[in-house]
Protein backbone atom coordinates (compact mmCIF):
# COMPACT_ATOMS: atom_id res chain seq x y z
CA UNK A 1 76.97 46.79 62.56
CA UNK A 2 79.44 46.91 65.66
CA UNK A 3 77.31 49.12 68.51
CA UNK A 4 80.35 50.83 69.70
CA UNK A 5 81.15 52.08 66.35
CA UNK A 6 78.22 53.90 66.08
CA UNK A 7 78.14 55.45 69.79
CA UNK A 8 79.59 58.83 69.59
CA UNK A 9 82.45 59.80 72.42
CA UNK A 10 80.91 62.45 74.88
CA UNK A 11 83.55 63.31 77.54
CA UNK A 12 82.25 65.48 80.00
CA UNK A 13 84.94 68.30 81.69
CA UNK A 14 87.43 70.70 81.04
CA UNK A 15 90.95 70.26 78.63
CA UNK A 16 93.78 71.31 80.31
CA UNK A 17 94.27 74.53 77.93
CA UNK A 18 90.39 75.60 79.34
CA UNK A 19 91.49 75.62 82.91
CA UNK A 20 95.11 76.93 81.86
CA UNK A 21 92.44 79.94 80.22
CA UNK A 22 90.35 80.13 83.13
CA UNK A 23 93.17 80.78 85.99
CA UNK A 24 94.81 83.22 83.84
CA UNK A 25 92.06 85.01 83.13
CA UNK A 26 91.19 84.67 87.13
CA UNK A 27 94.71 85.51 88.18
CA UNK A 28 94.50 89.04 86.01
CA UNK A 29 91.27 89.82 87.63
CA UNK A 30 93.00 89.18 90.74
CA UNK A 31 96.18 91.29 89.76
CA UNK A 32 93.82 94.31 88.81
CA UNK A 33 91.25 93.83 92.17
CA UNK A 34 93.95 93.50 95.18
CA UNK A 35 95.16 96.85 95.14
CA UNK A 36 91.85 98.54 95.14
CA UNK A 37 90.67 96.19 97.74
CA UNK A 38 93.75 96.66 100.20
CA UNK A 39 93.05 100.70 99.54
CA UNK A 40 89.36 99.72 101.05
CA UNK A 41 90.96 97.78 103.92
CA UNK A 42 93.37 100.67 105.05
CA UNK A 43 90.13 102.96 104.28
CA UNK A 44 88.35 101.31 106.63
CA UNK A 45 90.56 101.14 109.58
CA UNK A 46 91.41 104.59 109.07
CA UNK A 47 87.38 105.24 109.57
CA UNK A 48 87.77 103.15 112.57
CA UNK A 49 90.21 105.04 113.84
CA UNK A 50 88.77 108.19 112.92
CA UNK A 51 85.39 107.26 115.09
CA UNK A 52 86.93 106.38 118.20
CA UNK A 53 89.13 109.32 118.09
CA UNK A 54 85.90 111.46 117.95
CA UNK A 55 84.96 109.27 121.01
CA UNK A 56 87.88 110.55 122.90
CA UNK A 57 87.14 113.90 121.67
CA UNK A 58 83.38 114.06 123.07
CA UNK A 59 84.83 112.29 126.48
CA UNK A 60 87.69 115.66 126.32
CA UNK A 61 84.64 117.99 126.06
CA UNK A 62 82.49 116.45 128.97
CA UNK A 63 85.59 116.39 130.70
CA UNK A 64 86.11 119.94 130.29
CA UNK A 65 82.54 120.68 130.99
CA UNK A 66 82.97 118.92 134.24
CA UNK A 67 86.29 120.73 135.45
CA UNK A 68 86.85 123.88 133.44
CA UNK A 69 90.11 122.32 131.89
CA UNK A 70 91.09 119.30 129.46
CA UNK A 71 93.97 118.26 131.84
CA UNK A 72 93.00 115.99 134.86
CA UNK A 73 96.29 117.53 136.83
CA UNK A 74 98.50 120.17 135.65
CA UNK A 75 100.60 117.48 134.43
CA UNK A 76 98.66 114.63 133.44
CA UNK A 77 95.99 113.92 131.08
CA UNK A 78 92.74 112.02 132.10
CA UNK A 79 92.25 108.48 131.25
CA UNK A 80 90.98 107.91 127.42
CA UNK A 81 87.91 106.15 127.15
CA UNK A 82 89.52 104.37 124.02
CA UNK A 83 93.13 103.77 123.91
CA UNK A 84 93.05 101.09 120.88
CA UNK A 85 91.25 99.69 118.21
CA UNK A 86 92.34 96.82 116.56
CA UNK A 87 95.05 98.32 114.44
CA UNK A 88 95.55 101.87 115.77
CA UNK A 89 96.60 103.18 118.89
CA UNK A 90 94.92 106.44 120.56
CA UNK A 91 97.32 108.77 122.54
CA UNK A 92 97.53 111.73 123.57
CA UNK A 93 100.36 113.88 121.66
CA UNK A 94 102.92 115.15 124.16
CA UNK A 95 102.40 115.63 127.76
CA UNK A 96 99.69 117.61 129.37
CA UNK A 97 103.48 119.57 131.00
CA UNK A 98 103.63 122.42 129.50
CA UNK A 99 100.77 121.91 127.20
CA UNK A 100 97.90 125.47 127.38
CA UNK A 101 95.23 124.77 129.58
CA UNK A 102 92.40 124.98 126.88
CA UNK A 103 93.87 122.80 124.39
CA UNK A 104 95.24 119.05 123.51
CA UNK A 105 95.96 117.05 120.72
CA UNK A 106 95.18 113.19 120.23
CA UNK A 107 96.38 110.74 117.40
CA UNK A 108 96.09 107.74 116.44
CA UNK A 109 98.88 105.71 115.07
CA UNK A 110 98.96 102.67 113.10
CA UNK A 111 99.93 99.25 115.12
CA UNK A 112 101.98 98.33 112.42
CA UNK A 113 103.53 101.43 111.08
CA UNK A 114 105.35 99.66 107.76
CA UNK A 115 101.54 98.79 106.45
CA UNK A 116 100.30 101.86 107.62
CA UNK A 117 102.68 105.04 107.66
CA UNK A 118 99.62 107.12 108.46
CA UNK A 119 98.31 108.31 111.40
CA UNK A 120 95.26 110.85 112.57
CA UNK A 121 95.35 113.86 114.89
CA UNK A 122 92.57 115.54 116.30
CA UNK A 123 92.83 118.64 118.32
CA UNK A 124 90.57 120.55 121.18
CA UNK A 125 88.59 121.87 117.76
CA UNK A 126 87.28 118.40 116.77
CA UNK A 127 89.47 118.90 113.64
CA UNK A 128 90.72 115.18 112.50
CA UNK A 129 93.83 115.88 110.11
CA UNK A 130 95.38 112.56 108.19
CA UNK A 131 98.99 113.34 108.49
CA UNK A 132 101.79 110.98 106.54
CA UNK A 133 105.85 111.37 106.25
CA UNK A 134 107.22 111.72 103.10
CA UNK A 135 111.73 112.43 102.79
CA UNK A 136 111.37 113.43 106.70
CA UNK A 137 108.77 116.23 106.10
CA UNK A 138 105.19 115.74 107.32
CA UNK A 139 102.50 116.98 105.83
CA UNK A 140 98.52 116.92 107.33
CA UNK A 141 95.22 117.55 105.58
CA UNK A 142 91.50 117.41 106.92
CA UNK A 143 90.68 113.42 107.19
């Protein structure tokens, strides 16, 4: 009896049609995941936004607790503890000119505004409202 007649083949892998299976069943579960993790991501850095605008916010109240008003002259604003994070920017909105004594407004808008049309504004209340333009009318809600 010829020894390699009785030895049964035992290849040890994948076919070609099991891998073809495998990355399209990978590339749906990609497909259906990547949108809900980029929602997460912009999530995120609008938390991370939203925290170091409340940082700005308790440095306005000290600052008023200090002087009696939010403005550091009648026409300029004091220095922001946090002017960035790593994809927003922190203003104030509009000049202290003009602006009531007892009040201000800060946002925070998006580094890149095509991934992020979004920005955050909080005012002399500690109110944070997520504001977004939609056919040139903006609309804000409590963030």
């Amino acid at each position: 009896m010829n020894i390699q007649s009785t030895r049964r083949h035992h290849h040890d892998g994948f076919t070609l049609l099991e891998m073809v299976i495998v990355l399209a069943i990978f590339g749906i579960l990609v497909a259906i995941a990547w949108p809900a993790y980029q929602k997460h991501i912009r999530q995120t850095r609008l938390q991370d936004a939203r925290a170091a605008l409340l940082e700005n916010g308790q440095f306005m109240e000290r600052f008023y607790a200090q002087n009696g008003r939010f403005k550091a002259t009648s026409t300029t604003w004091p220095a922001l503890p946090r002017t960035e994070t790593e994809h927003f920017n922190l203003t104030f909105s509009g000049g202290a000119r003009g602006t009531l004594p007892d009040t201000y407004k800060l946002q925070a808008i998006a580094k890149d505004k095509e991934a992020e049309p979004r920005w955050l504004v909080l005012d002399h209340h500690q109110m944070v409202q997520l504001c977004i333009k939609n056919n040139n009318k903006t609309t804000c809600a409590e963030f």
